[in-house]
Structure formats: structure tokens, C-alpha cells
Protein backbone atom coordinates (compact mmCIF):
# COMPACT_ATOMS: atom_id res chain seq x y z
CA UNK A 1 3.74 3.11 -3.21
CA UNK A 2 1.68 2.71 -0.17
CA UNK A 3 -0.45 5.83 -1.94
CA UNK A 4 -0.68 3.59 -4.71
CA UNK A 5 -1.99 0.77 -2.90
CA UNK A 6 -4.53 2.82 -1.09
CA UNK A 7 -5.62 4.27 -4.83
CA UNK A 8 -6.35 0.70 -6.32
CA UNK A 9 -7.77 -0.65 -3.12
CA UNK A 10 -10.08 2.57 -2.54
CA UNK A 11 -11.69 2.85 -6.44
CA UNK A 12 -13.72 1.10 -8.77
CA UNK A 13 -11.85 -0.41 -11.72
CA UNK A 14 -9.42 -2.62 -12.65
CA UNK A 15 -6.47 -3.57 -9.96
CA UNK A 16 -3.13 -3.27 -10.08
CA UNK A 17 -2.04 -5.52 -8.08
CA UNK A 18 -2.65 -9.50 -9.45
CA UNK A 19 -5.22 -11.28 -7.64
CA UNK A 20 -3.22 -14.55 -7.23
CA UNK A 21 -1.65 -14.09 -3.66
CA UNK A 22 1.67 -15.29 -4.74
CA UNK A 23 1.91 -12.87 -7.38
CA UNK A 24 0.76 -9.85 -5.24
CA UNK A 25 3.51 -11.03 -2.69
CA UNK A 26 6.04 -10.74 -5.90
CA UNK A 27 4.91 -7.38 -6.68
CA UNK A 28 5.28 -6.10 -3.31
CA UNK A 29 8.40 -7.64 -3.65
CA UNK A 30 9.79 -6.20 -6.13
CA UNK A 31 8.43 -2.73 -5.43
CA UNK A 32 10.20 -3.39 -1.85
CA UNK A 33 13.36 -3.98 -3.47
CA UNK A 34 12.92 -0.71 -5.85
CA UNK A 35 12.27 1.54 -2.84
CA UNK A 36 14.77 -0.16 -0.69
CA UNK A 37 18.02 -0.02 -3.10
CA UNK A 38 17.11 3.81 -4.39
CA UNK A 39 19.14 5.40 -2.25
CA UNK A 40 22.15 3.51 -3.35
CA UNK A 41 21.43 4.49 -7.08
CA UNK A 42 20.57 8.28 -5.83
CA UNK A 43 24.17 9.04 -4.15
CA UNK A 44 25.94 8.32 -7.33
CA UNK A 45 24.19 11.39 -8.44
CA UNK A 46 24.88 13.45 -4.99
CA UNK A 47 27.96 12.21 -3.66
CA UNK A 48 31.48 12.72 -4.66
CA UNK A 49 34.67 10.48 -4.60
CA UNK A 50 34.74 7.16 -3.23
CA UNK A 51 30.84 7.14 -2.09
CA UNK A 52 30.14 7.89 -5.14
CA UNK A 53 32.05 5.37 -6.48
CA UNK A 54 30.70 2.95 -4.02
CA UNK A 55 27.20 3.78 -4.46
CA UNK A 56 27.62 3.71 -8.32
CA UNK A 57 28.86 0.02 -7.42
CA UNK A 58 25.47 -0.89 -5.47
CA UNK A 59 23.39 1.10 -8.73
CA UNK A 60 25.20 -1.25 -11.34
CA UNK A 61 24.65 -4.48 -8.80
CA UNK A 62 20.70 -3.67 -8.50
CA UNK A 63 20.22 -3.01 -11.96
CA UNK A 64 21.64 -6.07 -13.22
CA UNK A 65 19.13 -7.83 -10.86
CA UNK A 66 16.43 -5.76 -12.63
CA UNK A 67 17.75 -6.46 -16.01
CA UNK A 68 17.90 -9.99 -15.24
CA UNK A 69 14.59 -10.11 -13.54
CA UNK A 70 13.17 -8.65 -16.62
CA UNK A 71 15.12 -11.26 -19.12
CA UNK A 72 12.44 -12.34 -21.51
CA UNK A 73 9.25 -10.28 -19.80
CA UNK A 74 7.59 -7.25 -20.50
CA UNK A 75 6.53 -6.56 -17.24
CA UNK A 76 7.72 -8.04 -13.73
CA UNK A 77 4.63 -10.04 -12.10
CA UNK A 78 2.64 -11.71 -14.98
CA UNK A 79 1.64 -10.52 -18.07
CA UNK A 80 0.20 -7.02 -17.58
CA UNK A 81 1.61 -3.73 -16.28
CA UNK A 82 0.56 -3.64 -12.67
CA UNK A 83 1.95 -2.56 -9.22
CA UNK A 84 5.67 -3.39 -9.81
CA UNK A 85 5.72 -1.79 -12.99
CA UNK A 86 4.60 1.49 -11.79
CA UNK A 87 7.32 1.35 -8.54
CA UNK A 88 10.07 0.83 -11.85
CA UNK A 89 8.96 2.92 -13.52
CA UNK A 90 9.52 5.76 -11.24
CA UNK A 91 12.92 4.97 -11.35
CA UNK A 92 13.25 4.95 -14.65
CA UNK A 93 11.75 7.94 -15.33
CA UNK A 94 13.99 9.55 -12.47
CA UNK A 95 17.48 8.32 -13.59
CA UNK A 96 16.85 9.98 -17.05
CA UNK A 97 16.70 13.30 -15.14
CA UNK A 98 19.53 12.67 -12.77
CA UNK A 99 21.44 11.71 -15.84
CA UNK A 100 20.87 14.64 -17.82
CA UNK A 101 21.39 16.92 -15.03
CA UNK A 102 24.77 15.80 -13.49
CA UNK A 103 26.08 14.05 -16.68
CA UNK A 104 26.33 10.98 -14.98
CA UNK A 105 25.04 7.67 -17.12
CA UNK A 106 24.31 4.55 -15.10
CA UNK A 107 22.18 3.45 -17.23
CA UNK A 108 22.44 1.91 -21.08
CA UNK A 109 21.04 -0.16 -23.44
CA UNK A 110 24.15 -2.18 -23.83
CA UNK A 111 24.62 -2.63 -20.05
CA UNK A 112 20.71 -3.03 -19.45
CA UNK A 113 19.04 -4.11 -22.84
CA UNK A 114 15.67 -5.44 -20.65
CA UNK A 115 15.55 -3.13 -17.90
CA UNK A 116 15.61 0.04 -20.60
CA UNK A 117 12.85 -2.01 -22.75
């Protein structure tokens, strides 16, 4: 993410982080929170037995708080696909692979209808 930052900061074009302050501190937020609780969501996939178990615990407790944060939106921080979105996005994109390698599904629309929107 910090390459991310440097991109939009560096380049002409539009940003992709909001220009309100309080909504730039939201997205760094929540991209904060994404990089902070992916390692709980990654041992499910590479642990066994009860870490697994216990990290599949801290997955299904920081997606609901993505699903809920979503509730209603389309994107996390406003109304446009910015800094946040990209951080989530990376997630998403990388527990469809971990799924479909190790069989493993954390992730559904019944459990997560907003986060898988």
C-alpha cells in the first residue's frame, strides 16, 4: 500500500485517496486494518488443527466487520473506488485463490452478501 501511495502522490491524474482529510484518515484506516488482520485470515489456509481453527475464528470476526462496514456502500470511503478499495480488493482477489487451492471456503455470499458485492 505504501507503493500505492507513492504511485498516486508521484503522477499526474486523478487521486486515490479523497481529498477531505477525514476521509483520507478513513481510508488509511481501513487499508490499516486490511493489512493488519491478513495474517489471521492467511493461517487458516497454512496451518493445521487448532490454529487453524483459531485463525479461521479471527478470518470470520474481520470479515463480518468488512461486511458490515460495507452494509449499504459500494465502496468504503465515499462514493468512488479509491485507496481502501484497492487494499480490499487484494484480499479478495487472494482468498479466491487460497480457496481454490486448499479447498478451504471462508468466504460466501450468504455469510458475506456486501463484502463479496
Amino acid at each position: 500500500m505504501v507503493i500505492v501511495e507513492y504511485i498516486d502522490e508521484a503522477f499526474e491524474g486523478p487521486s486515490i485517496l479523497p481529498k477531505d482529510p477525514y476521509d483520507r484518515a478513513i481510508a488509511r484506516f481501513w487499508a490499516k486494518f486490511l493489512d493488519d488482520k491478513l495474517q489471521a485470515i492467511a493461517k487458516t489456509f497454512f496451518f493445521k488443527g487448532e490454529e487453524q481453527e483459531k485463525a479461521k475464528g479471527e478470518g470470520y470476526e474481520t470479515l463480518k466487520v468488512l461486511d458490515n462496514e460495507l452494509k449499504d456502500k459500494k465502496f468504503f470511503v465515499a462514493d468512488k473506488f479509491g485507496f481502501a478499495d484497492i487494499a480490499a480488493n487484494f484480499v479478495g482477489l487472494w482468498l479466491g485463490v487460497f480457496e481454490e487451492a486448499t479447498g478451504i471456503v471462508l468466504v460466501t455470499r450468504e455469510k458475506f452478501p456486501n463484502f463479496c458485492a
